[in-house]
N, C-alpha and C. Protein backbone atom coordinates (compact mmCIF):
# COMPACT_ATOMS: atom_id res chain seq x y z
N UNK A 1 44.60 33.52 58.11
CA UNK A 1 44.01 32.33 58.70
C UNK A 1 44.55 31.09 57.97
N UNK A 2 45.13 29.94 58.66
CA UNK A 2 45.37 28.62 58.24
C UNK A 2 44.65 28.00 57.37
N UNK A 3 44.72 27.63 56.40
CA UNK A 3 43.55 26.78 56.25
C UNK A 3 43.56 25.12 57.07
N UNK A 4 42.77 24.49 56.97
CA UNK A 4 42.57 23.24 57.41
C UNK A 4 42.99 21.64 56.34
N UNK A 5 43.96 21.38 56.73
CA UNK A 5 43.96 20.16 55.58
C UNK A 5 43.37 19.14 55.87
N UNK A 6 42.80 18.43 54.69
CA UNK A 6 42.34 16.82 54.77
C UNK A 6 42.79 16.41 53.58
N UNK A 7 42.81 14.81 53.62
CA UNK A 7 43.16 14.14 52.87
C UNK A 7 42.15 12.80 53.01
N UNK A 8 41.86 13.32 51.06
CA UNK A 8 41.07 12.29 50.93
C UNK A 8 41.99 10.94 50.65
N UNK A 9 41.54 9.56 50.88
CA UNK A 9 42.07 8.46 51.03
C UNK A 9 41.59 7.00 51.09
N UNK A 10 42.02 5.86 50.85
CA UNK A 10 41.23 4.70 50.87
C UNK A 10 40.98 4.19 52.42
N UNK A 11 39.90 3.71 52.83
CA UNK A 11 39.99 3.18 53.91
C UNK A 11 40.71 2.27 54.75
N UNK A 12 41.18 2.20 55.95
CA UNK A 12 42.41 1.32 55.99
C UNK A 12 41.92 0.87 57.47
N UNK A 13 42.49 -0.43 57.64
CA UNK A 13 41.72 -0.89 59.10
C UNK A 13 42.02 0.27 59.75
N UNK A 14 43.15 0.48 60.27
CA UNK A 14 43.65 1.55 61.32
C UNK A 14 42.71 2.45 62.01
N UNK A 15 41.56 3.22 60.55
CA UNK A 15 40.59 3.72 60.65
C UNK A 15 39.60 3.28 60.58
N UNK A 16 39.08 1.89 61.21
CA UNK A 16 37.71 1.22 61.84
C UNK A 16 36.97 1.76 63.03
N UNK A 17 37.68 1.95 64.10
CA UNK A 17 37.06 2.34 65.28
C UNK A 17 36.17 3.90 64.86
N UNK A 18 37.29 4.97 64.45
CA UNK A 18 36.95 6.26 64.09
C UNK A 18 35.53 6.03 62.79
N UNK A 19 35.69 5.54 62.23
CA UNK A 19 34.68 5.43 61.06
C UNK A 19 33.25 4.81 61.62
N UNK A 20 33.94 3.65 62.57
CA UNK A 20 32.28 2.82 62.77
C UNK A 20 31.91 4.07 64.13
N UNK A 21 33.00 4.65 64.88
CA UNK A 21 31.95 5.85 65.80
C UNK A 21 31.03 6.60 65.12
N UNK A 22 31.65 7.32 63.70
CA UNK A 22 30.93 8.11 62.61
C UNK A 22 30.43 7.17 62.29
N UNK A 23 30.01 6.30 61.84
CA UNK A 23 28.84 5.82 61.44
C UNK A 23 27.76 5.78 62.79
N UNK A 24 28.08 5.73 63.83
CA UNK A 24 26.85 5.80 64.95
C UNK A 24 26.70 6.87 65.06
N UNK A 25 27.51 7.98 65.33
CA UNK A 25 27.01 9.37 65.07
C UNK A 25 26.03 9.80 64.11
N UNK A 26 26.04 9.33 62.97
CA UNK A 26 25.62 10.15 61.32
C UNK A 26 24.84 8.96 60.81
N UNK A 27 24.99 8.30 61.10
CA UNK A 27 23.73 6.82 60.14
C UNK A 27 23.24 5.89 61.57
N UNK A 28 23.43 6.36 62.49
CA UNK A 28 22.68 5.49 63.92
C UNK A 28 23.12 4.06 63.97
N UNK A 29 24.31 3.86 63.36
CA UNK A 29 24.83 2.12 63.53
C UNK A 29 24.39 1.57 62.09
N UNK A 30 24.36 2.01 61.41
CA UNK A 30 24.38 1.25 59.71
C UNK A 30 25.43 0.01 59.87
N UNK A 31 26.21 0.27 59.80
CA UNK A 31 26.99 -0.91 59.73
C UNK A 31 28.25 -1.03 61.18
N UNK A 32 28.71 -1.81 61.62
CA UNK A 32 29.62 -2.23 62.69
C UNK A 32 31.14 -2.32 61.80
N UNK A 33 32.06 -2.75 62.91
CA UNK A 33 33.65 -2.80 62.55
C UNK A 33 33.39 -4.10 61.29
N UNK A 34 32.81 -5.15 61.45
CA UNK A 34 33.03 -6.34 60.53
C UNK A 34 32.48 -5.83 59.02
N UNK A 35 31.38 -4.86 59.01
CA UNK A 35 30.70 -4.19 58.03
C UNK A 35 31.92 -3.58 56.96
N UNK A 36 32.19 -2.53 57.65
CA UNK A 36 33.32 -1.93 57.23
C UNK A 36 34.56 -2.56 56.58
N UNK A 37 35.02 -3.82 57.61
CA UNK A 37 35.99 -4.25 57.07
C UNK A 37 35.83 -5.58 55.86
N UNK A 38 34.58 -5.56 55.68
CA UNK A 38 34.16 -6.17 54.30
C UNK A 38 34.46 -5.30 53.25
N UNK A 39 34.16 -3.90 53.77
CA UNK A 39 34.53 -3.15 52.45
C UNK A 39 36.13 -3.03 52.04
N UNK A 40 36.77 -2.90 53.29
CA UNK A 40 38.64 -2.72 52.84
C UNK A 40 38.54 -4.43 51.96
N UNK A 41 38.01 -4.93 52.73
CA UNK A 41 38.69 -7.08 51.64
C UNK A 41 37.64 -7.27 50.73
N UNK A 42 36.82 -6.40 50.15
CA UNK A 42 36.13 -6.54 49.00
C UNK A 42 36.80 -5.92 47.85
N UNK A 43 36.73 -7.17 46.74
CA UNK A 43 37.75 -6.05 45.42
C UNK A 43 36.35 -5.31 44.75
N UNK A 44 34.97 -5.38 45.23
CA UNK A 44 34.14 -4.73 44.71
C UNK A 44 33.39 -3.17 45.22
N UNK A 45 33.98 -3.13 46.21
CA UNK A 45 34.01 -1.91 47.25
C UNK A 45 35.23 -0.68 46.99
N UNK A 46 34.47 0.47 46.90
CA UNK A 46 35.73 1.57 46.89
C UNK A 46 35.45 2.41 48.55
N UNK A 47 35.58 2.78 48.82
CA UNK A 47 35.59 3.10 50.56
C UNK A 47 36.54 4.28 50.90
N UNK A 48 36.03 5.41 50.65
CA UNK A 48 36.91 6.77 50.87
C UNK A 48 36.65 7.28 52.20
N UNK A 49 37.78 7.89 52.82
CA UNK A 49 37.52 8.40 53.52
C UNK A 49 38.17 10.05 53.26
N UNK A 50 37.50 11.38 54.51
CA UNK A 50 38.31 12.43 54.91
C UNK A 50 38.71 12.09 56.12
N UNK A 51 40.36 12.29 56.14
CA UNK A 51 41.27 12.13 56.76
C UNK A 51 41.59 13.66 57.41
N UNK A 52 41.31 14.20 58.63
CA UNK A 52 42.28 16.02 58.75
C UNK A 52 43.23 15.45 58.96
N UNK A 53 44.05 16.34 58.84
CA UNK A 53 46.10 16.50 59.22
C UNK A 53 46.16 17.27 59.71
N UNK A 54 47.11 17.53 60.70
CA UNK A 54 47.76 16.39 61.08
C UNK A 54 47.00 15.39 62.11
N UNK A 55 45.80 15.92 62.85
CA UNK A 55 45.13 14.81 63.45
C UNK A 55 45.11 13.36 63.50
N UNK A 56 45.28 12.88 61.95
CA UNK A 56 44.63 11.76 61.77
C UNK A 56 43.16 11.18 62.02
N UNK A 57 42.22 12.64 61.92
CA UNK A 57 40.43 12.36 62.60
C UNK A 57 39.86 11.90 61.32
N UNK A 58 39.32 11.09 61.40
CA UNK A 58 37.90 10.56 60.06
C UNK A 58 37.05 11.43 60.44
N UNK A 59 36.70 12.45 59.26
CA UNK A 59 35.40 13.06 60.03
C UNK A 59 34.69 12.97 58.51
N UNK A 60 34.94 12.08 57.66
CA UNK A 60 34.14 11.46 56.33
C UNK A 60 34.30 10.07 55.81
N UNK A 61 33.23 9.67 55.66
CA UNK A 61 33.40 8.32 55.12
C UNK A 61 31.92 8.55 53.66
N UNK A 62 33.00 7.68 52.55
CA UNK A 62 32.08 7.83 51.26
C UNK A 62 32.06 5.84 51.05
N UNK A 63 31.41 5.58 50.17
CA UNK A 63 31.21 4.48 49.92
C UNK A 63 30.64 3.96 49.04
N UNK A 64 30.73 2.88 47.77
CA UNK A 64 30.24 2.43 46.78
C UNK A 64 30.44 1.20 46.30
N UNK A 65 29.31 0.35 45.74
CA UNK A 65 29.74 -1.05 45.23
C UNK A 65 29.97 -1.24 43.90
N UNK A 66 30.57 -1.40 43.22
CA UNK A 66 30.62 -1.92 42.14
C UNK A 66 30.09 -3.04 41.83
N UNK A 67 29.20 -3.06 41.08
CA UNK A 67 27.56 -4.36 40.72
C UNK A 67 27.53 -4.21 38.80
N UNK A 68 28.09 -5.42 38.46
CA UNK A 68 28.29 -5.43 36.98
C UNK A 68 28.68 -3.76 36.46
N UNK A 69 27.91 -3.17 35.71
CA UNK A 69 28.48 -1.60 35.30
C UNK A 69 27.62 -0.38 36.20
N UNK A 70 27.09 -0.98 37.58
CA UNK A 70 26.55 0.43 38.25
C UNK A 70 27.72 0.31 39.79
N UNK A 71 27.70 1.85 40.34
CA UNK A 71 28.21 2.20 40.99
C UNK A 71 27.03 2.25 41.89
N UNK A 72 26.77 1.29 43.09
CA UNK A 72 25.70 1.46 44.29
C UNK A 72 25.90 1.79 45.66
N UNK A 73 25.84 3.25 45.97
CA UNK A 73 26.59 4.24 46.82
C UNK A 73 25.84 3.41 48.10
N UNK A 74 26.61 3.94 48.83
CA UNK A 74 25.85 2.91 49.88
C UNK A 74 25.66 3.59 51.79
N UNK A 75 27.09 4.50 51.51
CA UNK A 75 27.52 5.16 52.61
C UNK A 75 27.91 6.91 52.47
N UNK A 76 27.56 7.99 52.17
CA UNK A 76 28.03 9.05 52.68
C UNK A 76 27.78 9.52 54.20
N UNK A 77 28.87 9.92 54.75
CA UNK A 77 28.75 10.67 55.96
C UNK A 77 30.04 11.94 56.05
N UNK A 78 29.54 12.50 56.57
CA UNK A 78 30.41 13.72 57.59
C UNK A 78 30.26 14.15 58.85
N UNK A 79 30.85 14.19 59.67
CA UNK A 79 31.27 14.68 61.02
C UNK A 79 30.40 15.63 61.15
N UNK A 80 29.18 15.63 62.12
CA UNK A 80 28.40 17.10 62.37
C UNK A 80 28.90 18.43 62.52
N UNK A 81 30.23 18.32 63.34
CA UNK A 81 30.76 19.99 63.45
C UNK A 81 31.32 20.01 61.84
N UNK A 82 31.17 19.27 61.10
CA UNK A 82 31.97 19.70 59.42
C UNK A 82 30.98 19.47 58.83
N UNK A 83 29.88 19.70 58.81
CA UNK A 83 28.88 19.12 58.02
C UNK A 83 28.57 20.87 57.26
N UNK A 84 27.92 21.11 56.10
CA UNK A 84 27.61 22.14 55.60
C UNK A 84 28.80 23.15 54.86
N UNK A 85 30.22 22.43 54.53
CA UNK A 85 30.67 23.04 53.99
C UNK A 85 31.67 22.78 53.00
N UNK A 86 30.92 21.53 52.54
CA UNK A 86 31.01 21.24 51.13
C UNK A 86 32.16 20.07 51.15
N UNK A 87 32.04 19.24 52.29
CA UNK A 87 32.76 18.66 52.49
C UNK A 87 32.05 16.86 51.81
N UNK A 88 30.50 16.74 52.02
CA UNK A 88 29.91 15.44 51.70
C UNK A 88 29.79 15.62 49.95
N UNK A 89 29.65 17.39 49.43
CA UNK A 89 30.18 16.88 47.49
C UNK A 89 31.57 16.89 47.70
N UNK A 90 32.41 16.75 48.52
CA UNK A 90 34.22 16.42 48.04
C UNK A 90 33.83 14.71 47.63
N UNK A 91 33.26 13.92 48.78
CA UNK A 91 33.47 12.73 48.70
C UNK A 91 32.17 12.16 47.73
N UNK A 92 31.43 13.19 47.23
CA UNK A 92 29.86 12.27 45.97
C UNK A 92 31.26 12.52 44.69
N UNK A 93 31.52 13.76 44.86
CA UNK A 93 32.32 14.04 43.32
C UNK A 93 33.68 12.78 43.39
N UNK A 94 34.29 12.94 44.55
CA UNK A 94 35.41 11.62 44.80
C UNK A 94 34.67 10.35 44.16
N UNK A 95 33.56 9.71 44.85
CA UNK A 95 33.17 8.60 44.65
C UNK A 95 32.42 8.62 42.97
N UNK A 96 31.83 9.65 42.85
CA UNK A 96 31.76 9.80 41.18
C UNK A 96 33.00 9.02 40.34
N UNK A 97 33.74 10.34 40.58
CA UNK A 97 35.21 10.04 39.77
C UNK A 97 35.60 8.50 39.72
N UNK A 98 35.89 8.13 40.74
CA UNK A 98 35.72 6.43 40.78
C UNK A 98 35.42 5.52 40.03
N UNK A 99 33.77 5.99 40.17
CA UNK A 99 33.26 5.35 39.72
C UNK A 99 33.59 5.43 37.66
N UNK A 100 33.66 6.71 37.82
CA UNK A 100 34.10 6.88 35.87
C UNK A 100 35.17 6.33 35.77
N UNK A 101 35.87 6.06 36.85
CA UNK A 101 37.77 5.53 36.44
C UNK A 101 37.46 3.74 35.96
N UNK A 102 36.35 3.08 36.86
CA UNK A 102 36.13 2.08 37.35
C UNK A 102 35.20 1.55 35.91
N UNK A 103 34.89 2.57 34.97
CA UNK A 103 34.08 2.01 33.75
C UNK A 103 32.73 2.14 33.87
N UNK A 104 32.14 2.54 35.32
CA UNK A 104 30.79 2.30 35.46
C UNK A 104 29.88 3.36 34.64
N UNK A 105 28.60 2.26 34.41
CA UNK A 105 27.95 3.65 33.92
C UNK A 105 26.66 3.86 34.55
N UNK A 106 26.43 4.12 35.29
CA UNK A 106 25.33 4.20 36.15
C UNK A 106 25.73 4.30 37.84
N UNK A 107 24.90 5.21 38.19
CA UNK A 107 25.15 5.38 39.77
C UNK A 107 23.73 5.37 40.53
N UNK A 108 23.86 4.47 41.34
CA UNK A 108 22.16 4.55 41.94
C UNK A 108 22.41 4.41 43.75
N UNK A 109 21.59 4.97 44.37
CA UNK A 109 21.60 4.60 46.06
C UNK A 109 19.93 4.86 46.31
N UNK A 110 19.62 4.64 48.07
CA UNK A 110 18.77 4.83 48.59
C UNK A 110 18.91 5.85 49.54
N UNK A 111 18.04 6.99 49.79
CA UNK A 111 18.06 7.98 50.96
C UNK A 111 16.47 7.81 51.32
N UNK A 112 16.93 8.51 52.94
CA UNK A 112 15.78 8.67 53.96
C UNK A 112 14.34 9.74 52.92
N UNK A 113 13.36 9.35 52.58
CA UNK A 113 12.40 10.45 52.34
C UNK A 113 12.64 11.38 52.91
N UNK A 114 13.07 11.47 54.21
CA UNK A 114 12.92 12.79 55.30
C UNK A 114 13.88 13.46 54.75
N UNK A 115 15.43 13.22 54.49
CA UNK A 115 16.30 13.50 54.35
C UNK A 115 16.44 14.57 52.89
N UNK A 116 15.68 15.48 53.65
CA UNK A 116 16.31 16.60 52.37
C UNK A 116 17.57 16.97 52.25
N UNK A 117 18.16 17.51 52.86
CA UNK A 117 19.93 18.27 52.65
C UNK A 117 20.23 16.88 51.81
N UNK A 118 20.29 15.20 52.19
CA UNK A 118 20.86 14.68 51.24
C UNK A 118 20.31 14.61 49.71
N UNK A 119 18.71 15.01 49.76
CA UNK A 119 18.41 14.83 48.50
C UNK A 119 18.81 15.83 47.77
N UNK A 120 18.93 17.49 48.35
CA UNK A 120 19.17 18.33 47.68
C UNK A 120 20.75 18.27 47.02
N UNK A 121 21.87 17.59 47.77
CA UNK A 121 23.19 16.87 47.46
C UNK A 121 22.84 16.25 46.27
N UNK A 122 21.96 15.39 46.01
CA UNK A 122 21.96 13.95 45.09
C UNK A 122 21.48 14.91 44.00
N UNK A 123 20.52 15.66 43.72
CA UNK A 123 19.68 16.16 42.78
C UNK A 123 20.67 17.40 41.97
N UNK A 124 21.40 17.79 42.99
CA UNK A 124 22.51 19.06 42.31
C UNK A 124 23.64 18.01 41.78
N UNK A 125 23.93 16.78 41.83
CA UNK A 125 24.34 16.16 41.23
C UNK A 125 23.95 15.74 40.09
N UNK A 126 22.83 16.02 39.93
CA UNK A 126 22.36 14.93 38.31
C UNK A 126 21.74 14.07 38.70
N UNK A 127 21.00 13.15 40.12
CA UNK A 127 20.63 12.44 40.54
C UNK A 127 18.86 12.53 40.05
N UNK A 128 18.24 11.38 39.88
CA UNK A 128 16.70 11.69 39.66
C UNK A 128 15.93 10.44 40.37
N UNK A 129 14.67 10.73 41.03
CA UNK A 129 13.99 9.58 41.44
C UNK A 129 13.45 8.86 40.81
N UNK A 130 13.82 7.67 41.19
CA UNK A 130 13.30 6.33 39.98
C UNK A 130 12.38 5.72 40.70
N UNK A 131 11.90 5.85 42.23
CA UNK A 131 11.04 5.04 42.93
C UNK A 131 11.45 5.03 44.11
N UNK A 132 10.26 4.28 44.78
CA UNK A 132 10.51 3.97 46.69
C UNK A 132 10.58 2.76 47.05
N UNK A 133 11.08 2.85 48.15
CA UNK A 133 11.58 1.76 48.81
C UNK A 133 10.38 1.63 49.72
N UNK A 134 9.47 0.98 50.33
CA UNK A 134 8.51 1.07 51.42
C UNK A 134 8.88 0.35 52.47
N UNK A 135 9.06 1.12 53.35
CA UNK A 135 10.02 0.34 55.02
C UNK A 135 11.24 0.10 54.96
N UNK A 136 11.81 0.61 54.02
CA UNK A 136 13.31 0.29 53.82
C UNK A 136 14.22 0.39 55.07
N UNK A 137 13.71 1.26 55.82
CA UNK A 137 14.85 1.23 57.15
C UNK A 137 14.37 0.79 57.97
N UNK A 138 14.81 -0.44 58.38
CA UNK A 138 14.48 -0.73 59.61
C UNK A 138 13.88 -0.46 60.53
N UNK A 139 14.92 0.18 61.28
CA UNK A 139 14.62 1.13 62.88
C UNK A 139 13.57 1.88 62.71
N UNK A 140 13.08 2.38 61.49
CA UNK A 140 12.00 3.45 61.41
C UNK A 140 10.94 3.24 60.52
N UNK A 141 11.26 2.07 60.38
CA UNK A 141 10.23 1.75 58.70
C UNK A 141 10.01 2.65 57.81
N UNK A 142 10.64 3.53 57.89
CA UNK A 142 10.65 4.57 57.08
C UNK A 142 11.11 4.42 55.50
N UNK A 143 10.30 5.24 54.78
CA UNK A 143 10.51 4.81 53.10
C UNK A 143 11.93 5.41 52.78
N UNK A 144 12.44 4.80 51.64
CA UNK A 144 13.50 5.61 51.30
C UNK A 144 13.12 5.83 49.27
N UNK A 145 13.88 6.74 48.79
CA UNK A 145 13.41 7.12 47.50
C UNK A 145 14.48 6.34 46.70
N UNK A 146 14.70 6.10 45.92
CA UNK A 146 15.81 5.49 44.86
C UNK A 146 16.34 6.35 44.39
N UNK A 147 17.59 6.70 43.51
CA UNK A 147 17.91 7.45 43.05
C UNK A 147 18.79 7.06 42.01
N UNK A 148 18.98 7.47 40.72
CA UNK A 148 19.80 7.05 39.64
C UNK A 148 20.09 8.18 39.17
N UNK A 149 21.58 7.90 38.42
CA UNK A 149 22.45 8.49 37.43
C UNK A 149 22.89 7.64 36.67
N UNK A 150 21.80 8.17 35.39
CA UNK A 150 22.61 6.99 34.04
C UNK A 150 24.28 8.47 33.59
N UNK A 151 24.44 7.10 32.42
CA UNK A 151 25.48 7.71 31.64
C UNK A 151 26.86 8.11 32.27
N UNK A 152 27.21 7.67 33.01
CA UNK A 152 28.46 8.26 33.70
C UNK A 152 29.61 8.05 32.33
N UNK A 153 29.13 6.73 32.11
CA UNK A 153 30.13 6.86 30.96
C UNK A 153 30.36 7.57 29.24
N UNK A 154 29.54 8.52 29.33
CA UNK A 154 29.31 9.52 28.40
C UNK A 154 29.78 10.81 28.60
N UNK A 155 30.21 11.84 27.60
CA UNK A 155 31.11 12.85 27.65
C UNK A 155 30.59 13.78 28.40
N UNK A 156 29.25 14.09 28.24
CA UNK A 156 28.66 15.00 28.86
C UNK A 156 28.54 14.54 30.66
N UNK A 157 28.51 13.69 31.01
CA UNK A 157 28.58 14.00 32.34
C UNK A 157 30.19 13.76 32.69
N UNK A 158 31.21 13.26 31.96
CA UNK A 158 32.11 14.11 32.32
C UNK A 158 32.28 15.32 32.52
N UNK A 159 31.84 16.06 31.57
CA UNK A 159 31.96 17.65 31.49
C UNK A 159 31.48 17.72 32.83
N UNK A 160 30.14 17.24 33.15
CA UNK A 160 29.39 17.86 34.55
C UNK A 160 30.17 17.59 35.32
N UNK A 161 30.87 16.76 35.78
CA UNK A 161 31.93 16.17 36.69
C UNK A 161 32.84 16.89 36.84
N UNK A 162 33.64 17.59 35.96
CA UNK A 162 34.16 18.69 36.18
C UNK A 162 34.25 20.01 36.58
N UNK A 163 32.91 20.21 36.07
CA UNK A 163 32.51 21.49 36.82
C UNK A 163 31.86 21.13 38.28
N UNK A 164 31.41 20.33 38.26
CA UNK A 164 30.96 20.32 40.02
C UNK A 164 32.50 19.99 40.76
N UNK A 165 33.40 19.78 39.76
CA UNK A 165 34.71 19.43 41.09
C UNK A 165 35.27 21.29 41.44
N UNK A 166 34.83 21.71 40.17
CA UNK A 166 35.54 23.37 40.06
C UNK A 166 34.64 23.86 41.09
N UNK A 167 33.80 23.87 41.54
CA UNK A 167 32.47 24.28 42.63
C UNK A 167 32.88 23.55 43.85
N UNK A 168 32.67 22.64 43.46
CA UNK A 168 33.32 22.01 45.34
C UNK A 168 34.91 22.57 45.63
N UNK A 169 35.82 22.52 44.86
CA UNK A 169 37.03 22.95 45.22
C UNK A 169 36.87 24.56 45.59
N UNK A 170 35.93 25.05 44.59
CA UNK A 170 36.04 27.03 45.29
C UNK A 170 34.93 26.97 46.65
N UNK A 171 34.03 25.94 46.48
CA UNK A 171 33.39 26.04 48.04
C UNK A 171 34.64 25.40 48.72
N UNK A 172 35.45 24.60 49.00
CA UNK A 172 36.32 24.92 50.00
C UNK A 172 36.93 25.80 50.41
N UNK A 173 37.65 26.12 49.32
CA UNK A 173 38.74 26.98 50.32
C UNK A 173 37.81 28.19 50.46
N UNK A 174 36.42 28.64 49.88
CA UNK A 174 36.11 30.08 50.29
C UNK A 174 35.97 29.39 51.85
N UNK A 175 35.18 27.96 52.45
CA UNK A 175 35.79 27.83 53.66
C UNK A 175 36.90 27.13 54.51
N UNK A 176 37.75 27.77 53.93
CA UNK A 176 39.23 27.46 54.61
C UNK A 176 39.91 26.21 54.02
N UNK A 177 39.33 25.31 53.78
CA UNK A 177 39.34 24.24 53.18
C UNK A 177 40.73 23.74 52.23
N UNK A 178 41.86 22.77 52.41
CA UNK A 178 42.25 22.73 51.48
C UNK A 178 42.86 20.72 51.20
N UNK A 179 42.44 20.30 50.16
CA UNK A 179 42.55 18.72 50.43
C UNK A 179 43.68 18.31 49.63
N UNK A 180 43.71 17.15 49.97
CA UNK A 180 44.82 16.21 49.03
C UNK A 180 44.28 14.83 48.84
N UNK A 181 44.87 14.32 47.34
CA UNK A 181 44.28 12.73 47.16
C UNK A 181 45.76 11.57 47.95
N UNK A 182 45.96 10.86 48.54
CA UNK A 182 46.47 10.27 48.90
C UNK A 182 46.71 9.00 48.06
């Protein structure tokens, strides 16, 4: 059996249309084409995407701000038919890494309360709840939880960083899976 390539990569207009569809698919319209393309002309924005090959399909978009020394995630998504196979830790561990390249030491975002599969993502990361958001989303007034990771810039969560990349890389290819950094 083939495996499947993707390539992880920086966001590039080219891939606006495909990204802001995935974003209406997977976040219900979070942000539009102008949203997005704040992040490519922001020098404070890192903006990953999964790229398949030869397709050229976005079927991932990761996302983070850089805010004095924290990394404030802002966007994970994946493509529903790719969802569950270890494709949204390619792009937390991607946007991690980043963020350690980038000096930061701290990583914090907001998720849906409802949203377990992402909390169970954030928490197998090292992620811990620091508090709620009350009505944070809009459309649903729905709460969202906070979430932080101190210390990025300390040895030990390097170490962790590594081993969750050794885990996400053998959960790929056990499914088919095989990527590249661009």
């Amino acid at each position: 059996m083939n495996k499947i390539t993707i390539q992880l990569e920086s966001l590039k207009p080219e891939y606006l249309e495909q990204v802001v569809s995935l974003d209406q698919t997977c976040l219900g319209g979070l942000w539009n084409h102008s949203g997005y393309q704040r992040e490519i002309d922001s020098p404070n924005s890192t903006a990953l995407v999964l790229n398949l090959i030869p397709d050229q399909k976005i079927i991932g978009i990761g996302c983070f701000w850089a805010i004095l020394e924290e990394a404030h995630l802002t966007v994970i998504a994946i493509e529903p038919d790719y969802q569950n196979q270890g494709l949204g830790q390619l792009l937390l561990c991607q946007l991690l890494e980043e963020a350690v390249q980038q000096k930061l030491e701290r990583a914090t975002l907001e998720v849906k309360t409802s949203n377990q599969i992402a909390l169970n993502l954030y928490q197998k990361f090292g992620f811990k709840i620091a508090g709620t958001r009350k009505g944070y989303y809009q459309k649903t007034q729905e709460d969202a939880l906070i979430l932080w990771q101190n210390g990025l810039n300390l040895p030990e969560f390097q170490e962790s960083l590594e081993k969750w990349q050794k885990e996400v890389k053998n959960r790929l290819e056990k499914n088919n899976w095989s990527y590249r950094r661009e």
